[in-house]
PDB file of N, CA and C in Angstrom:
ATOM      1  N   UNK A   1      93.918  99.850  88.092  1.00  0.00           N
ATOM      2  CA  UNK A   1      92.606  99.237  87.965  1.00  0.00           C
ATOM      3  C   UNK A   1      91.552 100.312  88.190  1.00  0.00           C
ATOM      4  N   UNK A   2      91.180 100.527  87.221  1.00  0.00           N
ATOM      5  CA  UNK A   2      89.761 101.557  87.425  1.00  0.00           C
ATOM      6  C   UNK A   2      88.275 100.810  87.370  1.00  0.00           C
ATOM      7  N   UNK A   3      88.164 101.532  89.007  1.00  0.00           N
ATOM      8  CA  UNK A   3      87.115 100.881  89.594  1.00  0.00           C
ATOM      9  C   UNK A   3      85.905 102.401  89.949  1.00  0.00           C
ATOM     10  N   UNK A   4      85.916 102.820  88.781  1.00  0.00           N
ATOM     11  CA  UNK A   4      84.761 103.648  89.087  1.00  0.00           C
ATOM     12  C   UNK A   4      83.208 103.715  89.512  1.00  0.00           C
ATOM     13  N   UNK A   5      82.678 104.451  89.731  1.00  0.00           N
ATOM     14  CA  UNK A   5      81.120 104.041  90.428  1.00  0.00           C
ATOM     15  C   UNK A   5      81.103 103.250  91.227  1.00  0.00           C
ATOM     16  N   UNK A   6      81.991 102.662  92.626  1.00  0.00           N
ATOM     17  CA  UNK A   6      82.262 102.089  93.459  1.00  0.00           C
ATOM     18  C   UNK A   6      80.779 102.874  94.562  1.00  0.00           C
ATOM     19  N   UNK A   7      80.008 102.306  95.136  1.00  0.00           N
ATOM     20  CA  UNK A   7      79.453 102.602  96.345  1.00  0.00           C
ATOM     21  C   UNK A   7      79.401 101.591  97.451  1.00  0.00           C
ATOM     22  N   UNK A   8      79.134 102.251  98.809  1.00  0.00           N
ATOM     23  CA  UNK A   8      79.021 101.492  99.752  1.00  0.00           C
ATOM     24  C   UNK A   8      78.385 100.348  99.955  1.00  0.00           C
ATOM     25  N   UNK A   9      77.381 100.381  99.590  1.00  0.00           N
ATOM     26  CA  UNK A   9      75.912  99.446  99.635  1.00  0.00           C
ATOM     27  C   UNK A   9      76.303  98.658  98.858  1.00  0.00           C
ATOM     28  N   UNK A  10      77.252  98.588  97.538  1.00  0.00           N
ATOM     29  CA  UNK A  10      76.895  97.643  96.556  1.00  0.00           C
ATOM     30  C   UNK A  10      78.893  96.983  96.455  1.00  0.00           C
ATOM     31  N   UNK A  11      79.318  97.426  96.773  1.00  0.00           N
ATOM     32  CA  UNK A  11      80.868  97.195  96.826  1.00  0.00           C
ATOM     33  C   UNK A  11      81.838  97.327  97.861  1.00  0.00           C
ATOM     34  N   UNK A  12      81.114  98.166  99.119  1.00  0.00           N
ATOM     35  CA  UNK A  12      81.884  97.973 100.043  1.00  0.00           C
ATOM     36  C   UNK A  12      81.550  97.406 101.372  1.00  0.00           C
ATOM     37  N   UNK A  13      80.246  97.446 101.617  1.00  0.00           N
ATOM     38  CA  UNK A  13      79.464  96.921 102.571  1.00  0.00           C
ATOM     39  C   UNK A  13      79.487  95.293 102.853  1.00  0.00           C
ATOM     40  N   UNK A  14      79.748  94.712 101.518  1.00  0.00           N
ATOM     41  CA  UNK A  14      79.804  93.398 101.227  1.00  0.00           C
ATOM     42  C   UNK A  14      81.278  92.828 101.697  1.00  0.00           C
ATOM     43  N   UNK A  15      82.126  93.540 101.707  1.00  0.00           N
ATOM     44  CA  UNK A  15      83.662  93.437 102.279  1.00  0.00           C
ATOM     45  C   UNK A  15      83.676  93.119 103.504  1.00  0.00           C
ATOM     46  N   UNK A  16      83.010  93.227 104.093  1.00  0.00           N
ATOM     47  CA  UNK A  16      82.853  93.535 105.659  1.00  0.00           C
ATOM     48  C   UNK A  16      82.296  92.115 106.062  1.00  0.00           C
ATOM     49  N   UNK A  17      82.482  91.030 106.637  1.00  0.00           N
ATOM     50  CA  UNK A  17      82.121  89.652 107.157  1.00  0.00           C
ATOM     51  C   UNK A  17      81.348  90.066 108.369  1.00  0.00           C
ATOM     52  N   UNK A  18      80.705  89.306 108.484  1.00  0.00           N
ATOM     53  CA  UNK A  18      79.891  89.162 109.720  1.00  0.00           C
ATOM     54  C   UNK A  18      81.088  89.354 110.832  1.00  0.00           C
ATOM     55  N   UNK A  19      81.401  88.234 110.989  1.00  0.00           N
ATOM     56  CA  UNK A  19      82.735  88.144 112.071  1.00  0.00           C
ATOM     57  C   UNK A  19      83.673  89.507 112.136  1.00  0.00           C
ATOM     58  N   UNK A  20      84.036  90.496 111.272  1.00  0.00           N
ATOM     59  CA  UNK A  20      85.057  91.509 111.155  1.00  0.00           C
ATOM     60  C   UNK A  20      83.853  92.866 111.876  1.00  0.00           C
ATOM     61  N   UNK A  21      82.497  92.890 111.756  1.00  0.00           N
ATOM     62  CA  UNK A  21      81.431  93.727 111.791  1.00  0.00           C
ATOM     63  C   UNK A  21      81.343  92.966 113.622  1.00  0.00           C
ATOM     64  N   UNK A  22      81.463  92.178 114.302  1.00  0.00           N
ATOM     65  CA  UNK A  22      81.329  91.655 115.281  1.00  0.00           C
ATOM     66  C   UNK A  22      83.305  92.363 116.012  1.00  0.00           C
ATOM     67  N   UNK A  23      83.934  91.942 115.385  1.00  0.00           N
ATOM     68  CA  UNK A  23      84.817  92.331 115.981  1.00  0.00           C
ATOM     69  C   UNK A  23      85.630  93.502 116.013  1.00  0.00           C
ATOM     70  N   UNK A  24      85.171  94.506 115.437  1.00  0.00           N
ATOM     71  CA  UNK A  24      85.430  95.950 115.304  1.00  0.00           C
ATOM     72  C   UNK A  24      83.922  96.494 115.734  1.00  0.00           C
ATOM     73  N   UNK A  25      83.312  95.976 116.523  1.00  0.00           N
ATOM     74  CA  UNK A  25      82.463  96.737 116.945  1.00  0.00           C
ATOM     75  C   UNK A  25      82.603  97.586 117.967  1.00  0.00           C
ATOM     76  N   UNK A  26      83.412  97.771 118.351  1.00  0.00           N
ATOM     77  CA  UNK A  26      84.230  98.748 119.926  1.00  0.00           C
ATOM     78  C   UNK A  26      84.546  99.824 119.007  1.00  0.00           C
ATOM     79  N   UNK A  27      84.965  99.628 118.010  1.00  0.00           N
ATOM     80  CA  UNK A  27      85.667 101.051 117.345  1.00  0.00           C
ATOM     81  C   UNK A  27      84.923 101.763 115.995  1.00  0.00           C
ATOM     82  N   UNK A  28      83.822 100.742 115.149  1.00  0.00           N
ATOM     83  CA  UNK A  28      83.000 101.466 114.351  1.00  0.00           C
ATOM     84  C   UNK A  28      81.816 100.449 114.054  1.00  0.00           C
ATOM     85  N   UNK A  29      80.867 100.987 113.379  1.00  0.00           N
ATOM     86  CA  UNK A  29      79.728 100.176 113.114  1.00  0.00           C
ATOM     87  C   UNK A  29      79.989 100.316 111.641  1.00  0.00           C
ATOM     88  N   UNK A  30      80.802  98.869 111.297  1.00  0.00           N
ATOM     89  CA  UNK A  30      81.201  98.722 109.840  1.00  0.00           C
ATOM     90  C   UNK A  30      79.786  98.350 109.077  1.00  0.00           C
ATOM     91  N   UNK A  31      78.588  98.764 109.478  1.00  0.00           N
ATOM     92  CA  UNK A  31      77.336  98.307 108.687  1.00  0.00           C
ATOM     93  C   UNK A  31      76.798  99.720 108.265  1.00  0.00           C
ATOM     94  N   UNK A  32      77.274 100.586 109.082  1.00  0.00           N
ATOM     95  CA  UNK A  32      76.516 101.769 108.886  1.00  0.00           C
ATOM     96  C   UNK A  32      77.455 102.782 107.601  1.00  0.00           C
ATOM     97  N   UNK A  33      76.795 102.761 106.925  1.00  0.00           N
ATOM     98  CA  UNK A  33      77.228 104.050 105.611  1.00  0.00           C
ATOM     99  C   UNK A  33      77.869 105.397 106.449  1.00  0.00           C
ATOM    100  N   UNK A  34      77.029 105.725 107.255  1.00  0.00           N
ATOM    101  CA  UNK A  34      77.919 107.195 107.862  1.00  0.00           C
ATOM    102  C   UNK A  34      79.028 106.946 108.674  1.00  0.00           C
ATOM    103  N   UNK A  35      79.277 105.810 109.555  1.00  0.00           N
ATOM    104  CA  UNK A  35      80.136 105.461 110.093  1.00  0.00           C
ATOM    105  C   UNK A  35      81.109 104.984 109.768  1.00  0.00           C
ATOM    106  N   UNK A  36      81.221 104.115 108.536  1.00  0.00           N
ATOM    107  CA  UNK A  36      82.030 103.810 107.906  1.00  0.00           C
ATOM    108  C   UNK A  36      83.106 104.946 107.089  1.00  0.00           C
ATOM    109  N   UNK A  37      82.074 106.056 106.451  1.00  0.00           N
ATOM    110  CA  UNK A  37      82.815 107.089 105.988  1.00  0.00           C
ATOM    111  C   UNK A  37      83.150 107.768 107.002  1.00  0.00           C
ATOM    112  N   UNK A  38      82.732 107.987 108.388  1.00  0.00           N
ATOM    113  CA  UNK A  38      83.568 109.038 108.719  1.00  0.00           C
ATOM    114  C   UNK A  38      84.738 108.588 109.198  1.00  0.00           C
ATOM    115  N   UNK A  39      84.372 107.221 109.424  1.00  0.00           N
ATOM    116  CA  UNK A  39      85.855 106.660 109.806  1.00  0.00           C
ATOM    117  C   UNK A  39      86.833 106.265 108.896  1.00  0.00           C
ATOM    118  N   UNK A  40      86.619 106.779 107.867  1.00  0.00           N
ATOM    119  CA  UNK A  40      87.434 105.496 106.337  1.00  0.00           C
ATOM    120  C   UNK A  40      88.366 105.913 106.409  1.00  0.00           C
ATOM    121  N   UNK A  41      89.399 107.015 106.673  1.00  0.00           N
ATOM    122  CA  UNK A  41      90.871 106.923 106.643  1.00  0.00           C
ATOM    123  C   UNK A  41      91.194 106.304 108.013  1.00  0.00           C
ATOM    124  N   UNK A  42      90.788 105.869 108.785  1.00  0.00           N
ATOM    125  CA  UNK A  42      91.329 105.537 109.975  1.00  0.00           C
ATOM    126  C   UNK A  42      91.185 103.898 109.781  1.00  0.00           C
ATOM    127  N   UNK A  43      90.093 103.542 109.040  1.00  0.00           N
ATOM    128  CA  UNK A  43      89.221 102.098 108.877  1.00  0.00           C
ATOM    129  C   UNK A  43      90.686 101.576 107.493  1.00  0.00           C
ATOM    130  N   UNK A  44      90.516 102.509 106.560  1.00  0.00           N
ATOM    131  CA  UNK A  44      91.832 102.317 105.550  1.00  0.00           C
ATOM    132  C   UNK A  44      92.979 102.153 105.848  1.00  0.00           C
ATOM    133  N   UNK A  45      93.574 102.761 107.208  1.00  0.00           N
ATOM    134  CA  UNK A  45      95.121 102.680 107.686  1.00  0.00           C
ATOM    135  C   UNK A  45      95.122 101.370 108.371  1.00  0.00           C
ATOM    136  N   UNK A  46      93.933 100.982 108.987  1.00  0.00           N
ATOM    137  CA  UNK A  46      93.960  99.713 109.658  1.00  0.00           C
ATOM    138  C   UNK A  46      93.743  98.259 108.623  1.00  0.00           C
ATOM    139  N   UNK A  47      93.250  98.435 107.566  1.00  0.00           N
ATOM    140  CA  UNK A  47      93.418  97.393 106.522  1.00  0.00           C
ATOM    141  C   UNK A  47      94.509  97.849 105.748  1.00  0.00           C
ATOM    142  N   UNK A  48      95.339  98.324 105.599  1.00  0.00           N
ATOM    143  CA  UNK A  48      96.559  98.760 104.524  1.00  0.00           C
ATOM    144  C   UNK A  48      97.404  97.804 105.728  1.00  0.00           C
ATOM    145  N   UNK A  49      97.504  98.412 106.825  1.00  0.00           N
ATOM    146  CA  UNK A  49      98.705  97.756 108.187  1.00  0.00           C
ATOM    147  C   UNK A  49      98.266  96.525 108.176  1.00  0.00           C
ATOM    148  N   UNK A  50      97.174  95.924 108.244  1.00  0.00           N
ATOM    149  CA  UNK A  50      97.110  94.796 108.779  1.00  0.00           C
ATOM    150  C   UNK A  50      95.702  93.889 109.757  1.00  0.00           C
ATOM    151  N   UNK A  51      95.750  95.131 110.516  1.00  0.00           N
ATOM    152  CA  UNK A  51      95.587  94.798 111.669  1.00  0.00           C
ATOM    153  C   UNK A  51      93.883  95.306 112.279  1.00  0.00           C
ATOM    154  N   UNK A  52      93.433  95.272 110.719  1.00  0.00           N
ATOM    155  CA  UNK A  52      91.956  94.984 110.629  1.00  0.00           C
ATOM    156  C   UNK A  52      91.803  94.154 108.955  1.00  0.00           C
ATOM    157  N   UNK A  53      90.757  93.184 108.941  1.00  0.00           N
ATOM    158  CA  UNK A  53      90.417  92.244 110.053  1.00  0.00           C
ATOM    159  C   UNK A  53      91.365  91.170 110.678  1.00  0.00           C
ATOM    160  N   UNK A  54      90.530  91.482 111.772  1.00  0.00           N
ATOM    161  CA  UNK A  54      91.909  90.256 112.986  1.00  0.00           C
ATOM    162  C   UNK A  54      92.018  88.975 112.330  1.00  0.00           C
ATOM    163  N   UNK A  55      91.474  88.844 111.377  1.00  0.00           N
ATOM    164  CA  UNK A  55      92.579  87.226 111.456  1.00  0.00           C
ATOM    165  C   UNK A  55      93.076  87.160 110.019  1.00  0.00           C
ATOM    166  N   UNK A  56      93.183  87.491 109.150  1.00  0.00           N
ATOM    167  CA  UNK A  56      94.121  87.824 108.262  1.00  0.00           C
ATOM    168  C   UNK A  56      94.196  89.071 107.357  1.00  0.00           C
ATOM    169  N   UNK A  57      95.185  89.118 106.815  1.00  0.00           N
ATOM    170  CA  UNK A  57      95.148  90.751 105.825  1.00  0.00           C
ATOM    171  C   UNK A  57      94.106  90.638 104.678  1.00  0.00           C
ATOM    172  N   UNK A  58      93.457  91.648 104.256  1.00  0.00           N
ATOM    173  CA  UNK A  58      92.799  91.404 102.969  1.00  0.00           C
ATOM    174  C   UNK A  58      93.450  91.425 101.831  1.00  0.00           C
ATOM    175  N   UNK A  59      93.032  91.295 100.520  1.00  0.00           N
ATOM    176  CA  UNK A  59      94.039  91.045  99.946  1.00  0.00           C
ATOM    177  C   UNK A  59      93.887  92.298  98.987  1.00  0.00           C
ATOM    178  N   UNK A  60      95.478  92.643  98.670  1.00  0.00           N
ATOM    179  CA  UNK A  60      95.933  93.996  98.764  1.00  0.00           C
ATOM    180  C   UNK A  60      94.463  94.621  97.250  1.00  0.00           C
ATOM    181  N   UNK A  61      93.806  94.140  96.458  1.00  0.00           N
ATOM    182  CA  UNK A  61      92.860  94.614  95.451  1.00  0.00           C
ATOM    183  C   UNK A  61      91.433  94.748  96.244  1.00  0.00           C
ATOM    184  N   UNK A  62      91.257  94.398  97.118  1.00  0.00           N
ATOM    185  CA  UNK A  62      90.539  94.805  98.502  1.00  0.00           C
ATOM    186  C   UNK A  62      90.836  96.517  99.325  1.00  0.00           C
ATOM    187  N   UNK A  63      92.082  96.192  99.531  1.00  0.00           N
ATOM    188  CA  UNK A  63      91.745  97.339 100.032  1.00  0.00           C
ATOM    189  C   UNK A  63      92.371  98.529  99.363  1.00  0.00           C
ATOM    190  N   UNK A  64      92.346  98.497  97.642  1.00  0.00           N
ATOM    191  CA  UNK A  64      92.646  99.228  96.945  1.00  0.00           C
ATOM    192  C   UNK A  64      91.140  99.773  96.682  1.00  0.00           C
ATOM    193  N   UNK A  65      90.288  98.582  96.525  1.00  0.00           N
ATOM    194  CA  UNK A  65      88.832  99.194  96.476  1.00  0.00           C
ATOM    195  C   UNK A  65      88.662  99.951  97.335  1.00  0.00           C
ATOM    196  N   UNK A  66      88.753  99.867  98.633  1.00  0.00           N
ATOM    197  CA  UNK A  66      88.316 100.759  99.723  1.00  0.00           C
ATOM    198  C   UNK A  66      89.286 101.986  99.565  1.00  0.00           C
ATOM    199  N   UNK A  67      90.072 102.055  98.984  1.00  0.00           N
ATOM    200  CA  UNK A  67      90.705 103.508  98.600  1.00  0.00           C
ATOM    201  C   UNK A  67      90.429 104.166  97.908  1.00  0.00           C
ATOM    202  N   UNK A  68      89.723 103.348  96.760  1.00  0.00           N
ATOM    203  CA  UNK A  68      89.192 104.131  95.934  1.00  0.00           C
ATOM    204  C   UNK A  68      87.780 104.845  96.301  1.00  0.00           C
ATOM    205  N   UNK A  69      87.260 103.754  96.705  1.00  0.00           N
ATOM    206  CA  UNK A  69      86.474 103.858  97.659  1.00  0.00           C
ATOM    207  C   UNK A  69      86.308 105.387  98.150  1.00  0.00           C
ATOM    208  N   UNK A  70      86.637 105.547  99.003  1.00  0.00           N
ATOM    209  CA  UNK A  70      87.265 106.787  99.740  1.00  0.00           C
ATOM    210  C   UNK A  70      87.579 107.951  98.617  1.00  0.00           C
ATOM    211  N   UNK A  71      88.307 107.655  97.824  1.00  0.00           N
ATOM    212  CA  UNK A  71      88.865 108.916  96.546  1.00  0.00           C
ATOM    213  C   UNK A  71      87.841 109.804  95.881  1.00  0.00           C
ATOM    214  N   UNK A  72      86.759 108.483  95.669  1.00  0.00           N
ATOM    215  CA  UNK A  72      85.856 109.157  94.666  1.00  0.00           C
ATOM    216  C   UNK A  72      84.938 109.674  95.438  1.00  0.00           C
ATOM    217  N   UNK A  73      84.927 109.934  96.406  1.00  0.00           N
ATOM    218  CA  UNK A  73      83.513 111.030  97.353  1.00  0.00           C
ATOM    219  C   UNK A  73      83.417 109.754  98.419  1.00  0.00           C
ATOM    220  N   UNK A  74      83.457 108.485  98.834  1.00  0.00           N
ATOM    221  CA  UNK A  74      82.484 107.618  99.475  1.00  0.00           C
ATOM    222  C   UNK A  74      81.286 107.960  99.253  1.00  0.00           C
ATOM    223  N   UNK A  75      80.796 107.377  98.168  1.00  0.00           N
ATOM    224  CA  UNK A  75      79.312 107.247  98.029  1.00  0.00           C
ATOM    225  C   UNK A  75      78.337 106.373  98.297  1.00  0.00           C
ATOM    226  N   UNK A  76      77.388 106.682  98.975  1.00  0.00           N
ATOM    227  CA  UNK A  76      76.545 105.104  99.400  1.00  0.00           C
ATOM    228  C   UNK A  76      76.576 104.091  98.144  1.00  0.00           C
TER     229      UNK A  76
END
């Protein structure tokens, strides 16, 4: 699936629920563009496993976006 011109603001920011932005707030500020990228392979290993967001997995074309995400530069 080619998902090119993917940015933060407009495709990945929106991924992020209120509730998941409330409950990963100990470990990143999933609202913030710089925070999000500097954390995105760590933020990516935890949605690939599972075990973000806490109450169910996303679904796996989710967090293929956020890989791609990640591939193509993370661009706002």
């Amino acid at each position: 699936m080619e998902q090119a011109g993917l940015g933060f603001e407009s495709d990945i920011h929106p991924l992020f629920r209120a509730e998941d932005v409330d409950a990963m707030s100990f470990a990143f500020n999933l609202t913030s563009y710089e925070d999000v990228r500097t954390n995105a392979e760590e933020i990516y290993r935890r949605l690939a496993a599972g075990s973000m967001p806490c109450d169910a997995r996303w679904p796996a074309e989710q967090v293929e976006r956020f890989r791609t995400w990640i591939d193509t530069g993370s661009p706002p």
